[in-house]
Protein backbone atom coordinates (compact mmCIF):
# COMPACT_ATOMS: atom_id res chain seq x y z
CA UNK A 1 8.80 -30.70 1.10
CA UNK A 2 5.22 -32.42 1.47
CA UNK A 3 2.83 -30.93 3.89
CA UNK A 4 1.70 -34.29 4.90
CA UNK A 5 2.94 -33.65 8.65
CA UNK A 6 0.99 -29.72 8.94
CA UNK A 7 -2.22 -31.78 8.23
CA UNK A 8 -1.80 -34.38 10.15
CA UNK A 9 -0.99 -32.50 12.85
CA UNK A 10 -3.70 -29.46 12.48
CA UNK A 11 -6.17 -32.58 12.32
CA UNK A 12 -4.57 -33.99 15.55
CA UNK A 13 -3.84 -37.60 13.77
CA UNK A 14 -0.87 -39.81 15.09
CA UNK A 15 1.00 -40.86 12.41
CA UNK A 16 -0.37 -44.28 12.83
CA UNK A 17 -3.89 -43.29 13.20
CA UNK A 18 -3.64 -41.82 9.57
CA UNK A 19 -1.87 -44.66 8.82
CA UNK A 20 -5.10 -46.70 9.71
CA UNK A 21 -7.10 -44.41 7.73
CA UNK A 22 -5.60 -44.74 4.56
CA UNK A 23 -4.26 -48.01 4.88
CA UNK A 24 -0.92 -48.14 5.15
CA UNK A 25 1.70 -48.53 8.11
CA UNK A 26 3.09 -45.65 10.60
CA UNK A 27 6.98 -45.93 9.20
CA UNK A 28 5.39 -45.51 5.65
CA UNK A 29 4.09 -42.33 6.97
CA UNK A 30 7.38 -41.39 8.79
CA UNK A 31 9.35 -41.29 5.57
CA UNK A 32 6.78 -39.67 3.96
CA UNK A 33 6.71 -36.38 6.30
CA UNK A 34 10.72 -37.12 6.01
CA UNK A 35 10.71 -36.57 2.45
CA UNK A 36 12.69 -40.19 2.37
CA UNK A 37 10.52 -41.91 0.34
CA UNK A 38 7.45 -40.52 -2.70
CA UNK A 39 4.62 -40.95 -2.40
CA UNK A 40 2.55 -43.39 -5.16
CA UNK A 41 -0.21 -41.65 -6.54
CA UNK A 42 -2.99 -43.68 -4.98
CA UNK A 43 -1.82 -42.90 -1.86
CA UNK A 44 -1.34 -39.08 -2.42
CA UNK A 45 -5.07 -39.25 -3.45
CA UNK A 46 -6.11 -41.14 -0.63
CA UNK A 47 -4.42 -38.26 1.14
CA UNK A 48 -5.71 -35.43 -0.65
CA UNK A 49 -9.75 -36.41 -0.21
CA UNK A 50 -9.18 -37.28 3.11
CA UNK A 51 -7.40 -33.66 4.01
CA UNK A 52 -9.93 -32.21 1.60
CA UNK A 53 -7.13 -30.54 -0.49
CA UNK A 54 -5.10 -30.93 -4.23
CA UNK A 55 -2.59 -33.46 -4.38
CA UNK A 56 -0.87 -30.24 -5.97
CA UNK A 57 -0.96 -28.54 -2.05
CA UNK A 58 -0.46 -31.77 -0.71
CA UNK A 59 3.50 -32.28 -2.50
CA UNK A 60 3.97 -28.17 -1.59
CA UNK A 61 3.25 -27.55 -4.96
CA UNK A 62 0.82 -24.57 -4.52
CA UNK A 63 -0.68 -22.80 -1.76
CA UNK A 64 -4.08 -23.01 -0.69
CA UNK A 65 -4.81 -19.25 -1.81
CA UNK A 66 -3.68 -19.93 -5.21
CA UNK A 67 -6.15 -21.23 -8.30
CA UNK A 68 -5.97 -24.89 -9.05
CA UNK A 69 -4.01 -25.42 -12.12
CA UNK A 70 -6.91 -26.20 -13.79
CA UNK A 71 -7.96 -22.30 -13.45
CA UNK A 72 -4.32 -21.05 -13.93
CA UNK A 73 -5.76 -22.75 -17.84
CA UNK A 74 -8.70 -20.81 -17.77
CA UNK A 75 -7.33 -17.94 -16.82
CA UNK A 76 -4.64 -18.51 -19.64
CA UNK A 77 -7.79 -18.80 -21.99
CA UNK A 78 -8.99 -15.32 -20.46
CA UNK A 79 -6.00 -13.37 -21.05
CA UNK A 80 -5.51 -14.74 -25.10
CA UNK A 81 -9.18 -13.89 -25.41
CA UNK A 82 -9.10 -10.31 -24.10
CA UNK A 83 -6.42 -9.93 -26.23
CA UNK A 84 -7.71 -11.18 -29.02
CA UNK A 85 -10.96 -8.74 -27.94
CA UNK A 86 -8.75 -5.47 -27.47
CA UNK A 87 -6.93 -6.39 -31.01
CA UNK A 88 -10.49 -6.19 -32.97
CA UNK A 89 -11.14 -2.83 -31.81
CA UNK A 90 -10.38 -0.11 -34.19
CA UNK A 91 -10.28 2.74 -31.22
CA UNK A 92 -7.67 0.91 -30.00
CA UNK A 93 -5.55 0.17 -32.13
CA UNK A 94 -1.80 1.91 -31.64
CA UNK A 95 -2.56 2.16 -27.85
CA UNK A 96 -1.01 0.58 -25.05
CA UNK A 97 -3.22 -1.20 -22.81
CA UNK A 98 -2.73 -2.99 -19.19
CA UNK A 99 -5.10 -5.59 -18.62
CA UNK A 100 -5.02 -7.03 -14.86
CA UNK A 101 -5.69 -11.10 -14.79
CA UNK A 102 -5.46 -12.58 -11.31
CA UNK A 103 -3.52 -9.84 -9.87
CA UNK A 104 -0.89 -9.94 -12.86
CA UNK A 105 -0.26 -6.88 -14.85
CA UNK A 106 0.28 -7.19 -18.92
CA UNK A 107 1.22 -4.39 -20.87
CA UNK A 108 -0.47 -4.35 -24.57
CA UNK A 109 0.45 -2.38 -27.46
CA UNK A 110 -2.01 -3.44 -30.35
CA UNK A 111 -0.24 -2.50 -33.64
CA UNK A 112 -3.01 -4.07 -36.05
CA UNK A 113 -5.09 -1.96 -37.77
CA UNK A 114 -8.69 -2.79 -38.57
CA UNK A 115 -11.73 -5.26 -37.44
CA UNK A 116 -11.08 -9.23 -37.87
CA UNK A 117 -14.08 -10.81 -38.11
């Protein structure tokens, strides 16, 4: 479920004052908070800048506390390259590590011996 109606509410908006703002009309908002019909993706924008959050938390998608998707990538990035770090270091080699990325625990055994370069 959307979380179209918490905002609008939390901002103190009728549904036909946000209606106004974004240009549409109040029933169009109704089924939206209803969950009867999508929204189109100009519209969830529209939404989105105007509440000042992802279209992602808009559609319930993620929460505000969480990274953007576009970090859960980076972090993604992170993790191979720390990896890739701990796996070019002789002393480590046959040891098990735990690496800690966002609050997420990954166990590590690196097997290879020697340095890539």
């Amino acid at each position: 479920m959307n979380r179209l109606k918490e905002l609008r509410t939390e901002k103190k908006l009728t549904q036909k004052e946000l209606a106004d703002i974004i240009g549409t009309t109040k029933l169009t908002v109704s089924n939206w908070e209803n969950g009867k019909h999508s929204m189109n993706s100009d519209k969830a924008q529209a939404l989105a800048d105007y509440f000042e959050v992802s279209i992602a938390y808009l559609l319930g998608y993620e929460n505000l506390g969480d990274p953007p998707v576009e970090a859960q990538l980076v972090l993604g990035k992170m993790l191979v390259d720390t990896i890739e770090y701990i796996e070019k270091s002789v002393w480590l080699c046959g040891q098990k590590q735990t690496l800690f990325v966002n609050g997420h625990e990954y166990k590590v055994t690196v097997e290879k011996v020697g340095v890539r370069k």
